[in-house]
N, C-alpha and C. Protein backbone atom coordinates (compact mmCIF):
# COMPACT_ATOMS: atom_id res chain seq x y z
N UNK A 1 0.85 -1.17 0.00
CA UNK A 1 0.00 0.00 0.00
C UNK A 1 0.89 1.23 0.00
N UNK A 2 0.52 2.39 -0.67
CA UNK A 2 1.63 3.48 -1.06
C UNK A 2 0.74 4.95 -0.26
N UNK A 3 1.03 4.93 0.53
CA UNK A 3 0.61 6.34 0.78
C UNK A 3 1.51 7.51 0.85
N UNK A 4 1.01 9.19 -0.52
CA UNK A 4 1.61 10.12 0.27
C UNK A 4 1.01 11.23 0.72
N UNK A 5 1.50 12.28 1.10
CA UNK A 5 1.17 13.31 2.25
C UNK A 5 1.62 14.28 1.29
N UNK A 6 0.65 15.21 1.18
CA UNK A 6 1.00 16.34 0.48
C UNK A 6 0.50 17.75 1.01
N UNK A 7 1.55 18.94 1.10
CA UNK A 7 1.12 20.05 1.97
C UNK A 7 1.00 20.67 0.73
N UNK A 8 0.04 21.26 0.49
CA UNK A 8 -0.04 22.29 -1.04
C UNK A 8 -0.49 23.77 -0.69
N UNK A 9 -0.21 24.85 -1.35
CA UNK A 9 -0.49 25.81 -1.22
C UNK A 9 -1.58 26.34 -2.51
N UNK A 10 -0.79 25.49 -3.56
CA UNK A 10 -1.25 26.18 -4.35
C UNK A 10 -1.67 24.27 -5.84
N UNK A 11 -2.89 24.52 -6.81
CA UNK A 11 -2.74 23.73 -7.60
C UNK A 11 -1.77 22.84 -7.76
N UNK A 12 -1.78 21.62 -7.37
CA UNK A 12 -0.20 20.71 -7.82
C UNK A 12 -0.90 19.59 -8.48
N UNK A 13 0.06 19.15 -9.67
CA UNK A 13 -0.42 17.63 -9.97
C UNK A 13 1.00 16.84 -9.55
N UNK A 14 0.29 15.51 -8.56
CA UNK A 14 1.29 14.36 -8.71
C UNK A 14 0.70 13.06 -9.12
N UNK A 15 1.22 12.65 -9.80
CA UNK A 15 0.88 11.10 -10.49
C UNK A 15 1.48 10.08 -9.80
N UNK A 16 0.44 8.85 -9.69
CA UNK A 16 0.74 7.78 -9.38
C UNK A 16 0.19 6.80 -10.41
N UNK A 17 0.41 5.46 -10.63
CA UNK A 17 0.29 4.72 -11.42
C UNK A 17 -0.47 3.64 -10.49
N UNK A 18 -1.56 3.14 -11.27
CA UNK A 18 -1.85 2.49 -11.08
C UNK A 18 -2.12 0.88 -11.88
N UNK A 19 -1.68 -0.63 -11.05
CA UNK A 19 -1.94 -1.25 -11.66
C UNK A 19 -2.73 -2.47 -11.18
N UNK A 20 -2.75 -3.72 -11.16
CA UNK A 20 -3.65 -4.94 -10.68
C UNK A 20 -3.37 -4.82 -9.19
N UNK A 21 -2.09 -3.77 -8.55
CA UNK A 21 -2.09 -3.80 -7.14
C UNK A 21 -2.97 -2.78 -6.36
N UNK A 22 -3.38 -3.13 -4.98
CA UNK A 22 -3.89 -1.93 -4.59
C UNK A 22 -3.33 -0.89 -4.00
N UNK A 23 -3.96 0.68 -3.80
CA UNK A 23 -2.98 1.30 -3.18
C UNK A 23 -4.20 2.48 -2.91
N UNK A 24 -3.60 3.16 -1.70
CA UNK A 24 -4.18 4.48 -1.92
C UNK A 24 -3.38 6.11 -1.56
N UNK A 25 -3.85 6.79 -2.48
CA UNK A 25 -3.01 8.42 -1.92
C UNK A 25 -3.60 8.82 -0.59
N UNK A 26 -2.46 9.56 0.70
CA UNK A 26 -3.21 10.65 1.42
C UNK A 26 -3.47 12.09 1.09
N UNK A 27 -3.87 12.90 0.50
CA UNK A 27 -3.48 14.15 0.03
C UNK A 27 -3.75 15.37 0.91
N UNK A 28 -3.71 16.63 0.83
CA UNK A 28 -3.93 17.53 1.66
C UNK A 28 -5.30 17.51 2.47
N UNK A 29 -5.32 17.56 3.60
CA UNK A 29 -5.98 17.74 4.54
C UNK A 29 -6.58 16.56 4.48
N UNK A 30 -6.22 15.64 4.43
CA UNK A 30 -6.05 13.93 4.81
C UNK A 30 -6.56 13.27 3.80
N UNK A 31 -7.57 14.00 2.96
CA UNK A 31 -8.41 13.70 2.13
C UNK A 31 -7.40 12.01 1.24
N UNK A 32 -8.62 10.68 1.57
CA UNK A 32 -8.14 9.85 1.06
C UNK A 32 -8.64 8.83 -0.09
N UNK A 33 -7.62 9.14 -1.26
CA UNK A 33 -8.28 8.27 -2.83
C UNK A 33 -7.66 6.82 -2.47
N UNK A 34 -8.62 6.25 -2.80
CA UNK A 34 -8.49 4.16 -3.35
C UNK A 34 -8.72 4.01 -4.34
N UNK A 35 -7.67 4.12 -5.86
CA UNK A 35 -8.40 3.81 -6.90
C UNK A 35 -7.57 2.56 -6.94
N UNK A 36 -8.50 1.12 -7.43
CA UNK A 36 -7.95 0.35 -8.19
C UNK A 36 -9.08 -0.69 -9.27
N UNK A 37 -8.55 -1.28 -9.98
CA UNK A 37 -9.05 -1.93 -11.24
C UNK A 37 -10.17 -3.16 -10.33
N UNK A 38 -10.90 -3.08 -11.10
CA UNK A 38 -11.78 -4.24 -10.83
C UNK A 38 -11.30 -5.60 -11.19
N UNK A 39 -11.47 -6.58 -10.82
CA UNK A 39 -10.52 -7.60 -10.57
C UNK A 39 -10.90 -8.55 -12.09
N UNK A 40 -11.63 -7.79 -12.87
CA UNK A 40 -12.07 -8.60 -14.12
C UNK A 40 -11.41 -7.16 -15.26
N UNK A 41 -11.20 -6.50 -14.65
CA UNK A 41 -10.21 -5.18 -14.98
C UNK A 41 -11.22 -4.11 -16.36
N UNK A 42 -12.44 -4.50 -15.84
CA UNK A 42 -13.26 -3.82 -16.87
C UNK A 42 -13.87 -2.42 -16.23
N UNK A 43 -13.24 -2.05 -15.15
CA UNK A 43 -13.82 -0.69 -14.46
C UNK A 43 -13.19 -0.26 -13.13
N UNK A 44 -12.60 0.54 -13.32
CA UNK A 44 -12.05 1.59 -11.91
C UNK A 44 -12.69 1.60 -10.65
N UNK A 45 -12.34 1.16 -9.61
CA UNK A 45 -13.62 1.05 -8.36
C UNK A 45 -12.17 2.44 -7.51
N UNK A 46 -13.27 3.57 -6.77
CA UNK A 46 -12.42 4.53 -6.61
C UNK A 46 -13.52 4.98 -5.20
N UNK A 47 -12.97 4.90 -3.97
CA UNK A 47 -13.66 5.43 -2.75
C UNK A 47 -12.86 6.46 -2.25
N UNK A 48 -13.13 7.57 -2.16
CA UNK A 48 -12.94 8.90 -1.29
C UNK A 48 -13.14 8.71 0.03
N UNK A 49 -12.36 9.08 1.12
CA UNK A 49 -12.55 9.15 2.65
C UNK A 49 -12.20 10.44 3.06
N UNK A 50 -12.27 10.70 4.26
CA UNK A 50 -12.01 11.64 4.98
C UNK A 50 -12.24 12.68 4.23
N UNK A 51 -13.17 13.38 3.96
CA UNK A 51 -14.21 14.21 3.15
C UNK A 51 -14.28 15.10 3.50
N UNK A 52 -14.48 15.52 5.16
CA UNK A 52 -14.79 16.53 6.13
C UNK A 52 -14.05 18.06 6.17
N UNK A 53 -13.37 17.93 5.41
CA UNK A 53 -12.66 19.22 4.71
C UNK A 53 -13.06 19.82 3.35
N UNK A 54 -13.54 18.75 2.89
CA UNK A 54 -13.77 18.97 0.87
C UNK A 54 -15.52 19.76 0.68
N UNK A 55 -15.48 20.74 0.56
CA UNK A 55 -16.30 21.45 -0.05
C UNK A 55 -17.63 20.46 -1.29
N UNK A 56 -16.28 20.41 -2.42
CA UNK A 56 -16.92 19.37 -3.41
C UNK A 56 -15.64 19.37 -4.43
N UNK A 57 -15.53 17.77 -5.09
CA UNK A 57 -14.79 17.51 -6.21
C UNK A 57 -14.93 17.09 -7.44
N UNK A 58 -14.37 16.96 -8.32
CA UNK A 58 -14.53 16.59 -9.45
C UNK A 58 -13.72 15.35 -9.59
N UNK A 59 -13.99 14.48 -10.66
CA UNK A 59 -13.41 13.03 -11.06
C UNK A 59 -13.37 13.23 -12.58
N UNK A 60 -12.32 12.68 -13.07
CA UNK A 60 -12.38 12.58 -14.64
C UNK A 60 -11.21 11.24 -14.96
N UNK A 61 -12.06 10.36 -15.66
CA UNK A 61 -11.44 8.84 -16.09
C UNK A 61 -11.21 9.43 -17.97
N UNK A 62 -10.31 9.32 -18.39
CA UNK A 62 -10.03 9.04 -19.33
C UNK A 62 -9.46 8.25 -20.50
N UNK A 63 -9.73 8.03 -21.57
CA UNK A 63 -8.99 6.43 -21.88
C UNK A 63 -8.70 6.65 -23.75
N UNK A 64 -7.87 5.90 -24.53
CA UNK A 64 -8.43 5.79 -25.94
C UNK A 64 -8.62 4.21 -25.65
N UNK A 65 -9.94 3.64 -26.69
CA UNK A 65 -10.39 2.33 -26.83
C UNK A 65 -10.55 2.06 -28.34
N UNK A 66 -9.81 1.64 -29.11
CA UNK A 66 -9.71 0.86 -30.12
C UNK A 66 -9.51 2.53 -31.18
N UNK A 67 -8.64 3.83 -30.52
CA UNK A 67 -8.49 4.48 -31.15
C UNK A 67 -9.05 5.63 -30.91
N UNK A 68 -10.37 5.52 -30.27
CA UNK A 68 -11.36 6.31 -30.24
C UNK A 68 -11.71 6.89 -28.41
N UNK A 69 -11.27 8.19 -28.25
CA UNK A 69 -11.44 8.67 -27.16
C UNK A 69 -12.12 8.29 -26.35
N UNK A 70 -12.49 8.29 -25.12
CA UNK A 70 -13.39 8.12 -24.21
C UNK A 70 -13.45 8.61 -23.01
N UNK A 71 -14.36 8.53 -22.01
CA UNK A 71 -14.26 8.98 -20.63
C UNK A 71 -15.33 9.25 -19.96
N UNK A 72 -15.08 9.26 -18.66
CA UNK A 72 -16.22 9.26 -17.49
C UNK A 72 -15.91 10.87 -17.05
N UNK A 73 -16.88 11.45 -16.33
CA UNK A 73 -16.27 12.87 -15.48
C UNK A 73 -17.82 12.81 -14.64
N UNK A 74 -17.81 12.74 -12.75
CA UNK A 74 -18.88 13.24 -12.34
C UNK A 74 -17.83 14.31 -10.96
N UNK A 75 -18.69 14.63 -10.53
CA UNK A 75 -18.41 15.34 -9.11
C UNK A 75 -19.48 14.72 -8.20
N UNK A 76 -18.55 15.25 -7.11
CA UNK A 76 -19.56 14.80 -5.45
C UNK A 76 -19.53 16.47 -4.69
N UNK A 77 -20.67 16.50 -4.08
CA UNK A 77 -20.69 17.81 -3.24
C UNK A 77 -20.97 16.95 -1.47
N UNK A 78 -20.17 16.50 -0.80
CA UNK A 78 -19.89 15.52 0.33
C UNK A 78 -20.31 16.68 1.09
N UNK A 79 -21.85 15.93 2.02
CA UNK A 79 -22.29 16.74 2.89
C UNK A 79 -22.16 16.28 4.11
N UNK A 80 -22.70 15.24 4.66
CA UNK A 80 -22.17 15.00 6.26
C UNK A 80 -21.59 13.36 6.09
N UNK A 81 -21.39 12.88 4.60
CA UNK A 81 -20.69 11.60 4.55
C UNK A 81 -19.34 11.98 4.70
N UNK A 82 -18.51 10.73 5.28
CA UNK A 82 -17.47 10.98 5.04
C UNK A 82 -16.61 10.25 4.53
N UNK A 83 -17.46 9.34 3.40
CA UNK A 83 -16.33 9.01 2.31
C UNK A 83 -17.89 8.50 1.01
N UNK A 84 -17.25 7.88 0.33
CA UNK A 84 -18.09 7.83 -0.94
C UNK A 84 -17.34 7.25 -1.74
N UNK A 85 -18.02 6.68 -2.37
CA UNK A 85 -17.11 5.41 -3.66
C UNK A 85 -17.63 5.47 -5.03
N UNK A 86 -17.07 5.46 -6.25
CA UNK A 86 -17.59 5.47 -7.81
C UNK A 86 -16.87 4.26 -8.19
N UNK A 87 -17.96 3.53 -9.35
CA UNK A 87 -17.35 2.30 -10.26
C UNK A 87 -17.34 2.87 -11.68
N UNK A 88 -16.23 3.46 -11.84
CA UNK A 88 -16.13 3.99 -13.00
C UNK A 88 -15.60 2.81 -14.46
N UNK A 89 -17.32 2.43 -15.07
CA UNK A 89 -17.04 1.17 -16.19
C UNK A 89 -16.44 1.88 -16.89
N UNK A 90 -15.53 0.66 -18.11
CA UNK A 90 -14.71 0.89 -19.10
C UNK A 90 -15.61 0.51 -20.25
N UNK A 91 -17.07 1.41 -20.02
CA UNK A 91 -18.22 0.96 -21.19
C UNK A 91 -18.68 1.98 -21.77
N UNK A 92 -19.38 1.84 -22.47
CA UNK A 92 -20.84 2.25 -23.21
C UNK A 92 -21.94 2.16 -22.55
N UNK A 93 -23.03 2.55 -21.62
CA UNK A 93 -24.22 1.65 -21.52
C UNK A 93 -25.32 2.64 -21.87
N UNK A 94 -26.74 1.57 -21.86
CA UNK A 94 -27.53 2.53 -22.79
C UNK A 94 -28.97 0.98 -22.10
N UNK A 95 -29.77 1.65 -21.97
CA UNK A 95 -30.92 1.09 -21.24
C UNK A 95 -30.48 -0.13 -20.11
N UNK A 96 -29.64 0.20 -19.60
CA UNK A 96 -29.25 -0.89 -18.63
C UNK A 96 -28.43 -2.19 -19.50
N UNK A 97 -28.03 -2.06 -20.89
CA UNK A 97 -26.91 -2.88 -21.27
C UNK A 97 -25.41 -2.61 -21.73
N UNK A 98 -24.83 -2.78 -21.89
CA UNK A 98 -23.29 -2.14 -21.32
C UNK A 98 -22.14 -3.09 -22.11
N UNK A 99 -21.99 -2.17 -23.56
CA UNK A 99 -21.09 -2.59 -24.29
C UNK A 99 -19.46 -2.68 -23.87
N UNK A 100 -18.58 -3.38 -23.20
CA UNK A 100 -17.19 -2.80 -22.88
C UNK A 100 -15.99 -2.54 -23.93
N UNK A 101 -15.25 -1.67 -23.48
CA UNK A 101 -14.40 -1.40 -24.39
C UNK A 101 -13.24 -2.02 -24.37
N UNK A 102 -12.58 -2.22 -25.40
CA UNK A 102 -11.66 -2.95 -25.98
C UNK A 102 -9.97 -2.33 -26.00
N UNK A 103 -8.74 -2.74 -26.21
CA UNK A 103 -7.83 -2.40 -26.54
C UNK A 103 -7.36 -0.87 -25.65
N UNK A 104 -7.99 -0.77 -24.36
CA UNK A 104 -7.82 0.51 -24.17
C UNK A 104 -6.41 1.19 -23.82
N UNK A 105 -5.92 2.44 -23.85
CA UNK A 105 -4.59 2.67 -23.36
C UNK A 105 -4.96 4.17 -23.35
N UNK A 106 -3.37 4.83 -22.67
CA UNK A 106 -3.61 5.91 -22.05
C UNK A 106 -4.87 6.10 -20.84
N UNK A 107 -4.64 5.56 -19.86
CA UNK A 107 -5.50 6.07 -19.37
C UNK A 107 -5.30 6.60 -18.13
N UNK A 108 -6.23 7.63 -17.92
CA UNK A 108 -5.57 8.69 -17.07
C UNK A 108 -6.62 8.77 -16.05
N UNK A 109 -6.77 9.12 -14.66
CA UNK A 109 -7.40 9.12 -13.96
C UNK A 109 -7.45 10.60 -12.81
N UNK A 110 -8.06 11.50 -12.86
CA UNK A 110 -7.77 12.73 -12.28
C UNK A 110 -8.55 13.36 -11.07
N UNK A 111 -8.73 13.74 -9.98
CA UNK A 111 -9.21 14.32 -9.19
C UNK A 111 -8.70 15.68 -8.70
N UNK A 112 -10.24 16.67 -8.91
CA UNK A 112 -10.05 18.12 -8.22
C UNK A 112 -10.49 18.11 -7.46
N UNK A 113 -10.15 18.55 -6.28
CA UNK A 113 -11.00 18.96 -5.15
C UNK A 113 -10.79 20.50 -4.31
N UNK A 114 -11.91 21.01 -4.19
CA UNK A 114 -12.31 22.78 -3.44
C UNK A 114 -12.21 22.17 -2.03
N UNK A 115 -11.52 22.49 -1.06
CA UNK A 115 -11.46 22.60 0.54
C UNK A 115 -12.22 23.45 1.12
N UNK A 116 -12.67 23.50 2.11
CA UNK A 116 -13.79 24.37 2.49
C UNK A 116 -12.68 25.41 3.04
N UNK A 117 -11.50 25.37 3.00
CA UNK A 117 -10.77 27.20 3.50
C UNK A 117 -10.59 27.64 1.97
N UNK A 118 -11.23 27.31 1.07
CA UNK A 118 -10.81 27.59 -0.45
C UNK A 118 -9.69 27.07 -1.38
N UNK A 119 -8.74 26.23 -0.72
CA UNK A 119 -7.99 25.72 -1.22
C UNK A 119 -7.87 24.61 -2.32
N UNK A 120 -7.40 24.47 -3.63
CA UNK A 120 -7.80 23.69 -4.76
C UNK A 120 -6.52 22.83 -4.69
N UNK A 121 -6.83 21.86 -4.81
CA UNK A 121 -6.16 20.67 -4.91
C UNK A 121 -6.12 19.62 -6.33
N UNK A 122 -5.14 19.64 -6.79
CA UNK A 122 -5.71 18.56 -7.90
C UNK A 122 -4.50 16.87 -7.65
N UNK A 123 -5.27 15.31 -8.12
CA UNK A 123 -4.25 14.41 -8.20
C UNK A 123 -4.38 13.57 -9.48
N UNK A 124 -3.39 13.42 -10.08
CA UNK A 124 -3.48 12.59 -11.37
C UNK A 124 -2.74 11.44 -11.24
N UNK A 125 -3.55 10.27 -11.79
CA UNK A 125 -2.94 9.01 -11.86
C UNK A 125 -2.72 8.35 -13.32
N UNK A 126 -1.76 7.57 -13.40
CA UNK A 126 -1.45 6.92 -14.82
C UNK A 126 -2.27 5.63 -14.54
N UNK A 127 -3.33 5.48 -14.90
CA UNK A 127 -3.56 3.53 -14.70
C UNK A 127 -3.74 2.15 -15.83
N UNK A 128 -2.44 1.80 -15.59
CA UNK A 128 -2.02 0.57 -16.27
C UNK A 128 -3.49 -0.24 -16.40
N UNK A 129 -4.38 -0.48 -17.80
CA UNK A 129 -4.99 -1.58 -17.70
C UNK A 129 -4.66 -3.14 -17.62
């Protein structure tokens, strides 16, 4: 498990990579990411903790699949939870059926987050499919 600690003042990106192992970042004001691959490796399972500082964040999965761009992006506005989890598929879906994608690479995995003293935080990950 890889944890780091980051004091920021100002916007920083640090990357971590992710691959079939698990791991999670600590980042400013404890705030804590778990991203790792689903064990059939068809979707990102990613839980946020220690929340109680974060205003609200943003998530953005990005990928190319057989050439052709792709990607997830939601936000959370964390009100008295203090953590929260997304399964971000490596699909298509469309009335509850769910084409997956193929050949994917580049893929990038990003989180912003607003602190409730105003402070912006951003973390980017490389994740190995």
């Amino acid at each position: 498990m890889f944890l780091y600690s980051l004091i920021l003042a100002s916007p920083v990106f640090a990357k971590k990579k992710i691959g079939s192992s698990k791991g999670s970042s600590k980042i400013s004001s404890g705030i804590i990411i778990s991203p790792k691959l689903r064990k059939d490796r068809k979707a990102l399972l990613v839980t946020f903790s220690n929340l109680q500082n974060v205003s609200s964040f943003t998530y953005e999965l990005t990928y190319l699949a057989n050439g052709i761009d792709q990607g997830v992006y939601g936000s959370v506005s964390p009100k008295e939870e203090s953590s929260t989890s997304r399964d971000l598929l490596f699909a298509t879906c469309s009335h509850n059926v769910c084409r997956y994608h193929t050949n994917i690479q580049n893929m990038r995995f990003v989180v912003r987050a607003s602190l409730k003293n105003g402070q912006k935080i951003s973390k980017s990950y490389r994740v190995k499919p």
